[in-house]
PDB file of N, CA and C in Angstrom:
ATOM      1  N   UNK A   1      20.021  -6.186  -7.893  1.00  0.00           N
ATOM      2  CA  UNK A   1      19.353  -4.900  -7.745  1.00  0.00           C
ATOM      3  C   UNK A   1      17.875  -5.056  -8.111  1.00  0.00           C
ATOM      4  N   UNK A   2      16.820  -4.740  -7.483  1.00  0.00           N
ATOM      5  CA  UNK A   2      15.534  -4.644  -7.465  1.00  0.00           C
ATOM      6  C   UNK A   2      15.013  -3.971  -8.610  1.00  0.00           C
ATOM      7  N   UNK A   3      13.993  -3.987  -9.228  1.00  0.00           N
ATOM      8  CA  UNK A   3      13.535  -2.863 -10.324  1.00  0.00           C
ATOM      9  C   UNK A   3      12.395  -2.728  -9.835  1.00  0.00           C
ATOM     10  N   UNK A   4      11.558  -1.291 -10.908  1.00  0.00           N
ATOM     11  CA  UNK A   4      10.946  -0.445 -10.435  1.00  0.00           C
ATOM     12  C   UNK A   4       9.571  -1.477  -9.898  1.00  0.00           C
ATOM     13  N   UNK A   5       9.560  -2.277 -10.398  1.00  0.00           N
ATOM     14  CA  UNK A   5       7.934  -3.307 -10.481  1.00  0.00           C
ATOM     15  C   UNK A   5       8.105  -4.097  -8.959  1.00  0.00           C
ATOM     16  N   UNK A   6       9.330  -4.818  -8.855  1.00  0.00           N
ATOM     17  CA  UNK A   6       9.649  -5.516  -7.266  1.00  0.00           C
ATOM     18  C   UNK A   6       9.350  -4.238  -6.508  1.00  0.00           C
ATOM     19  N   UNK A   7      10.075  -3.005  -6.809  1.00  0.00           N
ATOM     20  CA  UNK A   7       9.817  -2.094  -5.450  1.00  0.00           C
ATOM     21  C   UNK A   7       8.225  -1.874  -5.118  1.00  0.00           C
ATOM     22  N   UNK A   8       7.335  -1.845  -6.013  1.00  0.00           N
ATOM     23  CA  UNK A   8       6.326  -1.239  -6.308  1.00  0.00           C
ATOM     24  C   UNK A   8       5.714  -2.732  -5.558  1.00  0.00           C
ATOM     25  N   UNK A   9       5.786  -3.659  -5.638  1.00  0.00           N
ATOM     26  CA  UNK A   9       5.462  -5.246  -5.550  1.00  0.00           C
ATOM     27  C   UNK A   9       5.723  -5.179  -3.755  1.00  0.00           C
ATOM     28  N   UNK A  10       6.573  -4.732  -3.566  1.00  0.00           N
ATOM     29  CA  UNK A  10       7.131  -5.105  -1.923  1.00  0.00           C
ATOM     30  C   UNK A  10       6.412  -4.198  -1.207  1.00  0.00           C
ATOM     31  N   UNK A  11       6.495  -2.793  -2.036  1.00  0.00           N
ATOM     32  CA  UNK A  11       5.506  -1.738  -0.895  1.00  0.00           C
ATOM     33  C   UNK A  11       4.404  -2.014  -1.102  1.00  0.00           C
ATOM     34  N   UNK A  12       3.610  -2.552  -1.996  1.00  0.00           N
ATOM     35  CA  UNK A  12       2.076  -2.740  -1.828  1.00  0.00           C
ATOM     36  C   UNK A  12       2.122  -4.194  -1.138  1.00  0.00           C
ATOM     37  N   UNK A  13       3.181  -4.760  -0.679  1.00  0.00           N
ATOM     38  CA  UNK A  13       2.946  -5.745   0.239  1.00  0.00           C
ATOM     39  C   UNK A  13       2.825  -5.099   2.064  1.00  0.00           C
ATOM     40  N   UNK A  14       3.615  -4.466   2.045  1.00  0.00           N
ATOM     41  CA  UNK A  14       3.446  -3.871   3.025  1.00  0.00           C
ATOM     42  C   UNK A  14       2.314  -2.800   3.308  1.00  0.00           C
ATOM     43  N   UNK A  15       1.865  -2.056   2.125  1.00  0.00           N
ATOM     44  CA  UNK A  15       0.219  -1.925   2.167  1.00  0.00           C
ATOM     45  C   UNK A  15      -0.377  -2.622   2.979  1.00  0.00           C
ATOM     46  N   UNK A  16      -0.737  -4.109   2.396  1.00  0.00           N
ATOM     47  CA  UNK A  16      -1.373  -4.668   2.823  1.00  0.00           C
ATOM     48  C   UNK A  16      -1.361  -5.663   4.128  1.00  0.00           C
ATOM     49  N   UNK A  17      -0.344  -5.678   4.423  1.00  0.00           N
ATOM     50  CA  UNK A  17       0.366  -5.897   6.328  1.00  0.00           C
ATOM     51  C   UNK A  17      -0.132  -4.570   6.883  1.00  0.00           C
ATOM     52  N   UNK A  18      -0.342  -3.556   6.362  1.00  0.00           N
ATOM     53  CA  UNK A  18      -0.914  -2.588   7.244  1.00  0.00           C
ATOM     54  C   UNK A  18      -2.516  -2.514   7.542  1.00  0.00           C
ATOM     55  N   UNK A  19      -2.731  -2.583   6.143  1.00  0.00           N
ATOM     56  CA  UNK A  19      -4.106  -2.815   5.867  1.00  0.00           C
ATOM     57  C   UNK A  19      -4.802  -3.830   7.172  1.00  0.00           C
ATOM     58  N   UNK A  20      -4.101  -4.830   6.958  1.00  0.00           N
ATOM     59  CA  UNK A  20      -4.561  -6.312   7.619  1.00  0.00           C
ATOM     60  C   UNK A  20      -4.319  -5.999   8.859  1.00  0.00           C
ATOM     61  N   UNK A  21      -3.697  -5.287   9.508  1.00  0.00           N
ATOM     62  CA  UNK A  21      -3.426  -5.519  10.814  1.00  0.00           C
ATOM     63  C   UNK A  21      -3.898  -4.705  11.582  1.00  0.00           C
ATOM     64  N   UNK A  22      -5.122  -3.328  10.862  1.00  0.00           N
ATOM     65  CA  UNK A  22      -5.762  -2.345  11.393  1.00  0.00           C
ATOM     66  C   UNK A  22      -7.131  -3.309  11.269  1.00  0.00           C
ATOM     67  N   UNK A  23      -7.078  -4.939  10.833  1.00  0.00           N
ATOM     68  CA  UNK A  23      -7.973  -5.504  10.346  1.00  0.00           C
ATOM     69  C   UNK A  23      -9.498  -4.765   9.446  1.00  0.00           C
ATOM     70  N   UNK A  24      -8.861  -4.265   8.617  1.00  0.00           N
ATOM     71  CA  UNK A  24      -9.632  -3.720   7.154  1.00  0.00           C
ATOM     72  C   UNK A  24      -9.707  -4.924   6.138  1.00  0.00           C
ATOM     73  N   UNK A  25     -10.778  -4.748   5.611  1.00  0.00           N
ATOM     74  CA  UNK A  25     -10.816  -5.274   4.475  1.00  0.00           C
ATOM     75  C   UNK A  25     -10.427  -4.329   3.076  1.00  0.00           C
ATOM     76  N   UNK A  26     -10.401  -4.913   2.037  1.00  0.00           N
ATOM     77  CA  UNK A  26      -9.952  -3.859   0.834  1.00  0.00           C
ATOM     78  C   UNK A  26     -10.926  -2.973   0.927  1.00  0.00           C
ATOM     79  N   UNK A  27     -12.390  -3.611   0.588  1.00  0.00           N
ATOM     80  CA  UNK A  27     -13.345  -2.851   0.576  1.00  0.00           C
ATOM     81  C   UNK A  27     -13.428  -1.605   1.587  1.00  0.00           C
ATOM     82  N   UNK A  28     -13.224  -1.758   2.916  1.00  0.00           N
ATOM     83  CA  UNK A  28     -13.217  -1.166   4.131  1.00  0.00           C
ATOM     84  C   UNK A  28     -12.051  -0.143   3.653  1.00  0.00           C
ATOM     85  N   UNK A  29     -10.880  -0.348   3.024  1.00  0.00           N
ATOM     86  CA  UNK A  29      -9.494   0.591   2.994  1.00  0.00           C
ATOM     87  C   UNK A  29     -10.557   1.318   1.694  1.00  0.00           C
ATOM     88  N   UNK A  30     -11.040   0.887   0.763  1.00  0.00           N
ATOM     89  CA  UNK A  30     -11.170   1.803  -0.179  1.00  0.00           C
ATOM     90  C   UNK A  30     -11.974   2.500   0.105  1.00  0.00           C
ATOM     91  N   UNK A  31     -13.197   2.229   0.883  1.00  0.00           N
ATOM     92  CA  UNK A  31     -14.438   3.375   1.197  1.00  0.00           C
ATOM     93  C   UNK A  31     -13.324   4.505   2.015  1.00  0.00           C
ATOM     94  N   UNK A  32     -12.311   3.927   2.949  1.00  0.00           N
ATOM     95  CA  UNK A  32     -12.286   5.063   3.759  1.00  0.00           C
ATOM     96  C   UNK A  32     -11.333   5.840   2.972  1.00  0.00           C
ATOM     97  N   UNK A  33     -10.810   5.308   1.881  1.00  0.00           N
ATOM     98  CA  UNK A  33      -9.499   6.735   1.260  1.00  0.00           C
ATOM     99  C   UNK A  33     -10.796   6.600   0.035  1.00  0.00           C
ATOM    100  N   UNK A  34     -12.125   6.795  -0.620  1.00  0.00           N
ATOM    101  CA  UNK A  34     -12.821   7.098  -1.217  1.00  0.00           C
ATOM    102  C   UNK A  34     -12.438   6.680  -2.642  1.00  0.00           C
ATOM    103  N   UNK A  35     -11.867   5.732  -2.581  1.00  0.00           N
ATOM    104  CA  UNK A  35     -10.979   4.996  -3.906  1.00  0.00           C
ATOM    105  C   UNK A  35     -12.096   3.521  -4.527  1.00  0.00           C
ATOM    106  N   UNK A  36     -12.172   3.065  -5.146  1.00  0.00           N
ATOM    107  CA  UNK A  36     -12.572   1.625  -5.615  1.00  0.00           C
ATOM    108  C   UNK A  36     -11.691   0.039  -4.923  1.00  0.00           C
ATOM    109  N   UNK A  37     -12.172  -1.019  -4.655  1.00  0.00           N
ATOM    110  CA  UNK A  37     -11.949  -2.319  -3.917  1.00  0.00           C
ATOM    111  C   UNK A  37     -10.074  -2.331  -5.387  1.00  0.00           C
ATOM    112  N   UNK A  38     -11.020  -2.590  -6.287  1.00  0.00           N
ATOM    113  CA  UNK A  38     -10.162  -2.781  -7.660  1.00  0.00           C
ATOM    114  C   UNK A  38      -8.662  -2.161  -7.333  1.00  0.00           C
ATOM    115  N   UNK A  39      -8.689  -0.347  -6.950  1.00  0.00           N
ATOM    116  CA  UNK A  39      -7.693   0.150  -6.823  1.00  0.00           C
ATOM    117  C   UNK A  39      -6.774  -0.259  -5.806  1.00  0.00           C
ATOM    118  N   UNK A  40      -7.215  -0.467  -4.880  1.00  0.00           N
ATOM    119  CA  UNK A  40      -6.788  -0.818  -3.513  1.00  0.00           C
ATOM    120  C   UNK A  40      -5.795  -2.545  -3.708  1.00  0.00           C
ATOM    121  N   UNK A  41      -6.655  -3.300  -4.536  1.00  0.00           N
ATOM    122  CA  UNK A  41      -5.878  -4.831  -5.224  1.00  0.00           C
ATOM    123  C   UNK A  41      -4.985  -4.457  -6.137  1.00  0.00           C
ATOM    124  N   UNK A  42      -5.172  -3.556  -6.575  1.00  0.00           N
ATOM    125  CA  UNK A  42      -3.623  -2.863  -7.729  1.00  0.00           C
ATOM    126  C   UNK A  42      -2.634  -2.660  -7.011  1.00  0.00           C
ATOM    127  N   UNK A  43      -3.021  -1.708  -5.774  1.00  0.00           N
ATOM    128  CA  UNK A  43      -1.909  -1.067  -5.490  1.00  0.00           C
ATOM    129  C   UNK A  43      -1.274  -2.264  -4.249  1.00  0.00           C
ATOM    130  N   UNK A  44      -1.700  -3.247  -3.906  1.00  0.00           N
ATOM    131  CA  UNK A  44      -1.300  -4.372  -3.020  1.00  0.00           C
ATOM    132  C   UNK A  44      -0.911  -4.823  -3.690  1.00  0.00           C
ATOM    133  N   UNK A  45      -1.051  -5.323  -5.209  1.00  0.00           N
ATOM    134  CA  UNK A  45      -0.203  -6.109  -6.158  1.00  0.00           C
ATOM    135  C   UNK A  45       0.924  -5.264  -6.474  1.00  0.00           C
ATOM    136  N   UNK A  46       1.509  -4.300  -6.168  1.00  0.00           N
ATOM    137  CA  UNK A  46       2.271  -3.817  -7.160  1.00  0.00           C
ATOM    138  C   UNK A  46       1.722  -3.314  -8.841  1.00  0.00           C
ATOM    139  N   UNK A  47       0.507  -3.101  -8.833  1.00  0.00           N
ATOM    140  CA  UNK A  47       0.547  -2.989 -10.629  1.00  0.00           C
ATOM    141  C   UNK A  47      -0.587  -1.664 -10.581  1.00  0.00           C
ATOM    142  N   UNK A  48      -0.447  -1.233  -9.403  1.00  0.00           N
ATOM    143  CA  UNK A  48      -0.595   0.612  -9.637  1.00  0.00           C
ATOM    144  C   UNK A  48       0.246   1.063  -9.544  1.00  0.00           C
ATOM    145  N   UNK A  49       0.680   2.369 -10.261  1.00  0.00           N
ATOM    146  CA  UNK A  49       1.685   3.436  -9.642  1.00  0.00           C
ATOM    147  C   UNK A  49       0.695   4.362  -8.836  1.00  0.00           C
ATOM    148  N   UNK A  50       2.101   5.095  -8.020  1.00  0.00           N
ATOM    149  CA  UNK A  50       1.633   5.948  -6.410  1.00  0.00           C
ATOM    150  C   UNK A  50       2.462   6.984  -6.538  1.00  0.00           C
ATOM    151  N   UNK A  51       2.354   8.158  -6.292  1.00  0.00           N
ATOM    152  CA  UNK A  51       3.420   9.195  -5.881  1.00  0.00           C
ATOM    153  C   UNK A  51       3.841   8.761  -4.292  1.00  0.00           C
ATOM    154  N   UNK A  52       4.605   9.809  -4.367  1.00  0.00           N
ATOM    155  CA  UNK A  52       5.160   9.815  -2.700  1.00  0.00           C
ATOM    156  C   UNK A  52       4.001   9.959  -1.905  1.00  0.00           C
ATOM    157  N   UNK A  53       3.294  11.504  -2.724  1.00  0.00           N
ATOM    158  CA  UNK A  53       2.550  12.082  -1.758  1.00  0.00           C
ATOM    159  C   UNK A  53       0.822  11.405  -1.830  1.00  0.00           C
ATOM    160  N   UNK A  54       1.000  10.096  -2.285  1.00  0.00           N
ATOM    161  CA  UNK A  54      -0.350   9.277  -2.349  1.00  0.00           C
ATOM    162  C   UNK A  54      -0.138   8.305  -1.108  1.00  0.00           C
ATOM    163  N   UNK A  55       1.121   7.665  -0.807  1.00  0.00           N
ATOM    164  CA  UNK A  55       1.924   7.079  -0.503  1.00  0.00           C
ATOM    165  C   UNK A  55       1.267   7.885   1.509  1.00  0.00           C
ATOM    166  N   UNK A  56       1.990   8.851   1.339  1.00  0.00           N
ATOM    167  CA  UNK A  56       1.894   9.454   2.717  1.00  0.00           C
ATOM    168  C   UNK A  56       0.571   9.434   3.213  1.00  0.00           C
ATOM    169  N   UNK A  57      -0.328   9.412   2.101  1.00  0.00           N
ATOM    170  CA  UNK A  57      -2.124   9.474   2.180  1.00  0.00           C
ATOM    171  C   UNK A  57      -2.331   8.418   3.278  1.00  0.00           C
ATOM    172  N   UNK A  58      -1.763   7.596   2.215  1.00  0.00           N
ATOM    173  CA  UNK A  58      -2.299   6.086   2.380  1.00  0.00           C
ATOM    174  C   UNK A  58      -1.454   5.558   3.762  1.00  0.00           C
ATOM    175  N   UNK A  59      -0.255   6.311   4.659  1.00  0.00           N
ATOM    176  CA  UNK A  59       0.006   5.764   5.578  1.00  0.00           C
ATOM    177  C   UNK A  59      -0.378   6.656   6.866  1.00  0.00           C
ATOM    178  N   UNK A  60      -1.459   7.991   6.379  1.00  0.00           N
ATOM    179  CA  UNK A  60      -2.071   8.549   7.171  1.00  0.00           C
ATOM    180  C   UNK A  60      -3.247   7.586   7.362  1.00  0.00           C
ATOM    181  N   UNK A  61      -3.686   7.030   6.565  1.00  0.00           N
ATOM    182  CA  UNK A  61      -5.299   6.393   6.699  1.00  0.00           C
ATOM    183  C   UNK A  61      -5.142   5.153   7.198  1.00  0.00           C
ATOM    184  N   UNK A  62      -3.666   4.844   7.257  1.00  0.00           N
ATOM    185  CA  UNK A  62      -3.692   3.288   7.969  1.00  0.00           C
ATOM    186  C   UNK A  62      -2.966   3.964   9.611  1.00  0.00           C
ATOM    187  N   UNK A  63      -2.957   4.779   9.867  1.00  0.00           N
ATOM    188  CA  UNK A  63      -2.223   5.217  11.139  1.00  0.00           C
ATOM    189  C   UNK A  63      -1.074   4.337  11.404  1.00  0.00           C
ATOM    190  N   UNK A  64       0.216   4.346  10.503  1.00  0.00           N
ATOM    191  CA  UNK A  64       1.436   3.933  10.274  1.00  0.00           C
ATOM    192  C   UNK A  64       2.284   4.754  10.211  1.00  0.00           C
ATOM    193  N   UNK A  65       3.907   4.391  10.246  1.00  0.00           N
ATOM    194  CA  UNK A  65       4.930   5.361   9.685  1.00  0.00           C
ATOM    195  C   UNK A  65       5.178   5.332   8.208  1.00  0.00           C
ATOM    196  N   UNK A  66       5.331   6.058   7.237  1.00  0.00           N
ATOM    197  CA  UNK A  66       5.503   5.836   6.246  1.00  0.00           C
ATOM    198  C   UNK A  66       6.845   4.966   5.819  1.00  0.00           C
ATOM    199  N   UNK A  67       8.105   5.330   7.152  1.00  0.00           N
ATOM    200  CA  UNK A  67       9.257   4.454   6.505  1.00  0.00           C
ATOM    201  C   UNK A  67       8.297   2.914   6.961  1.00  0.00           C
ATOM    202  N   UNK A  68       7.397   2.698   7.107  1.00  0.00           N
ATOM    203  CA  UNK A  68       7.159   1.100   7.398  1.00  0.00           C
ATOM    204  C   UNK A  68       6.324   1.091   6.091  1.00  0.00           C
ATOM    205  N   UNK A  69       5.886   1.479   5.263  1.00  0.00           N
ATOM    206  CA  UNK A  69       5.586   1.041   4.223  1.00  0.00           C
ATOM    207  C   UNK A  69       6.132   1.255   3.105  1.00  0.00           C
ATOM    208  N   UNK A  70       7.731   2.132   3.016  1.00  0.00           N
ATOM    209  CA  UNK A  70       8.695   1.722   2.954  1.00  0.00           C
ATOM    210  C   UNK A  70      10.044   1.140   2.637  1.00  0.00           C
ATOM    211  N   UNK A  71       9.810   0.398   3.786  1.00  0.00           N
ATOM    212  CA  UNK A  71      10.682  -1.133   4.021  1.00  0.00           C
ATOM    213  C   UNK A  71      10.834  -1.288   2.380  1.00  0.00           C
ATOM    214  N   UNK A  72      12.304  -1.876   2.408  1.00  0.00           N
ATOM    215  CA  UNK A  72      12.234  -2.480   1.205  1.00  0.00           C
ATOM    216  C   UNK A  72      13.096  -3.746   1.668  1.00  0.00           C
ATOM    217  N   UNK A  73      12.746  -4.855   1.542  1.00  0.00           N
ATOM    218  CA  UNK A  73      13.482  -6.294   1.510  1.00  0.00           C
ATOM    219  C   UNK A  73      13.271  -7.214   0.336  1.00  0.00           C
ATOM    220  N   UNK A  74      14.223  -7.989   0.638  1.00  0.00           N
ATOM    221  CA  UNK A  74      14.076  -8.949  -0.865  1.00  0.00           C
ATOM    222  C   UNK A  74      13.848  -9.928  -0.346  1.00  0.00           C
ATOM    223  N   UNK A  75      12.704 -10.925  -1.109  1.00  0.00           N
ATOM    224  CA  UNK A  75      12.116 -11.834  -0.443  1.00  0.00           C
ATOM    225  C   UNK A  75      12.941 -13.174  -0.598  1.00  0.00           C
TER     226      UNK A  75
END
């Protein structure tokens, strides 16, 4: 069974598969959700917390589905 840090670890991986594939840079994701480079590497590491409804932000600003960021698999 996964804990709260892997889940948190896997969706900010998939963050950043989204991120990358709208080809953004961090910098580029943080100017446009008005956040810091720093925050944006937290929350790709897993070692920010997110609500849901930060979550939905952040898969409005990458023009994604939210179940794709998501996904939960074990690596």
């Amino acid at each position: 069974m996964l804990n709260k840090r892997d889940i948190y670890r896997i969706i900010g991986h998939n963050i950043r598969d989204a991120r990358k594939s709208k080809n953004l840079t961090q910098e580029d994701f943080a100017e446009l959700m008005d956040k810091s480079w720093s925050y944006i590497a937290k929350l790709e590491t897993g070692t920010q917390n997110f609500s849901i409804g930060k979550l939905i932000d952040i898969a409005g600003f990458l023009q994604t589905d939210l179940e794709k960021l998501l996904k939960i698999t074990k690596d």
